[in-house]
Protein backbone atom coordinates (compact mmCIF):
# COMPACT_ATOMS: atom_id res chain seq x y z
CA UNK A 1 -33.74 -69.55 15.02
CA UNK A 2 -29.80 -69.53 15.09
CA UNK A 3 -28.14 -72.72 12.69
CA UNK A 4 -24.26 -72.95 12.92
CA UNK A 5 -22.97 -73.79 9.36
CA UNK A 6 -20.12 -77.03 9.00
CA UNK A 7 -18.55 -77.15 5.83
CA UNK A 8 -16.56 -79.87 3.81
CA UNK A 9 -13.70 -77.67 1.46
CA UNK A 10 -13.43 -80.82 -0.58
CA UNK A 11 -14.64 -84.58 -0.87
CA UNK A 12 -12.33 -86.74 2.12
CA UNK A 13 -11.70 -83.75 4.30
CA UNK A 14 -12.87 -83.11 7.61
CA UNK A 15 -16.00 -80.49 8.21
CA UNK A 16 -14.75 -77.29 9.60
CA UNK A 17 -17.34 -74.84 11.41
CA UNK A 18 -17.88 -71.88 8.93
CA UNK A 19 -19.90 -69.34 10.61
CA UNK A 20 -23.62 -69.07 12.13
CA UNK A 21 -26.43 -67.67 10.84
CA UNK A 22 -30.25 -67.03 11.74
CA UNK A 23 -33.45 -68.30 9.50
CA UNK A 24 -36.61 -68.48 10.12
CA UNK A 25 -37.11 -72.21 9.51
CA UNK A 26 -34.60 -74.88 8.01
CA UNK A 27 -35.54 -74.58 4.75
CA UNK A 28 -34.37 -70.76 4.63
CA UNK A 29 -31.70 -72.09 6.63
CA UNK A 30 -30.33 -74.15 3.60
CA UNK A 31 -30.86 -71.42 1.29
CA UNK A 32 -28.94 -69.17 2.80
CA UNK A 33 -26.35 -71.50 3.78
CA UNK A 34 -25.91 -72.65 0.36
CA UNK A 35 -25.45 -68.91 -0.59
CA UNK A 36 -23.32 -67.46 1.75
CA UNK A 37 -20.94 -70.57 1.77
CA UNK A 38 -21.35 -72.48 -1.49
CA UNK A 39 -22.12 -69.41 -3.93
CA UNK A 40 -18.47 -69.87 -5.49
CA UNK A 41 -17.93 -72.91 -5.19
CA UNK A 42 -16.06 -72.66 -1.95
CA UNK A 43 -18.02 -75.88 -0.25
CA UNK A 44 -18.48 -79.78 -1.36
CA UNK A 45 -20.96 -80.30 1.29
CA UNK A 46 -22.08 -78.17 4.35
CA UNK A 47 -23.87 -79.41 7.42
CA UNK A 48 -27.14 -77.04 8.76
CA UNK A 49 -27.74 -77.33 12.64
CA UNK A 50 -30.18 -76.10 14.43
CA UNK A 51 -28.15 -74.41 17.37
CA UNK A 52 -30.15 -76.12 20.22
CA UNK A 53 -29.43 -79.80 18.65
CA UNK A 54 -25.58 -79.26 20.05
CA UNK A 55 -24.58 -80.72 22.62
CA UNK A 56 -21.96 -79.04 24.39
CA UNK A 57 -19.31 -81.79 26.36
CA UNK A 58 -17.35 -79.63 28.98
CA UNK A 59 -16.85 -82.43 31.77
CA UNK A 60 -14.43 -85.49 31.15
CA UNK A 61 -14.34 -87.68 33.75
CA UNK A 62 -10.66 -89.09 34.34
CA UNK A 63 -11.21 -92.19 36.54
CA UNK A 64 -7.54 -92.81 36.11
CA UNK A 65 -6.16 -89.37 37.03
CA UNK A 66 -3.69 -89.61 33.65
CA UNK A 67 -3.66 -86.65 31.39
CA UNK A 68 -2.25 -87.85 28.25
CA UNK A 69 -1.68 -84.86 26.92
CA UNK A 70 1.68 -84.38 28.91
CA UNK A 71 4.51 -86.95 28.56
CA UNK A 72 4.55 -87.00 32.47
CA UNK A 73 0.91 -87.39 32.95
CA UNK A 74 1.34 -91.15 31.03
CA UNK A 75 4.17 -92.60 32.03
CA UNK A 76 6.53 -92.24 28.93
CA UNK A 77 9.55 -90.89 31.07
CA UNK A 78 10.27 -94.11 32.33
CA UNK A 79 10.15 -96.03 29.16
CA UNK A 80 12.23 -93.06 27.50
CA UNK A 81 14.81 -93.43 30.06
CA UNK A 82 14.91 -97.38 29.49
CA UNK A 83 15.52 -96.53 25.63
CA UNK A 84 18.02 -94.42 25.92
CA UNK A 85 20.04 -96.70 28.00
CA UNK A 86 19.29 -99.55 25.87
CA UNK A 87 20.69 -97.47 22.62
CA UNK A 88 23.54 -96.50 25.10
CA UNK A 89 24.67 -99.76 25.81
CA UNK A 90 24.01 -101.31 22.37
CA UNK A 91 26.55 -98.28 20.78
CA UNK A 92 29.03 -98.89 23.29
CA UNK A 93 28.96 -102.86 22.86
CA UNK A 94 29.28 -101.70 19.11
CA UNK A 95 32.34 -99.46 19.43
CA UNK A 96 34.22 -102.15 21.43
């Protein structure tokens, strides 16, 4: 059986995958995972996963048709725009 390995570097930090590895059952599955990535020290905590228990998410549904990753795709220009004109005036109402 295949187990992907997560580990923690230190305590408050986000798990990071570290690698994969195959065992026969979870407890070898620990074992080794507490070798190969917690030998030295390397590791606060890992996580042990049976491959087949992740679920892989590869469709979003975007009911809105935004993609907010791009300034474009969530309406920012427009409010940028607005901002700059509103620093615009208030510099020239300054300089008067």
């Amino acid at each position: 059986m295949i187990y992907e390995i997560f580990r923690q570097e230190r305590k408050g930090q986000p798990f990071h995958h570290a690698g994969s590895l195959e065992a026969a059952n979870h407890d070898f599955a620990e074992q080794y995972a507490k070798e190969f990535y917690g030998r030295r020290g390397e590791s606060e905590a890992l996580w042990v996963v049976p491959r087949e228990a992740i679920i892989e998410v590869d469709e979003f549904v975007d009911e809105l048709k935004r993609n907010y990753h791009r300034v474009d795709g969530y309406s920012l220009k427009e409010k940028l725009r607005r901002a700059r004109e509103r620093v615009g005036s208030a510099l020239v109402a300054r300089d008067r």
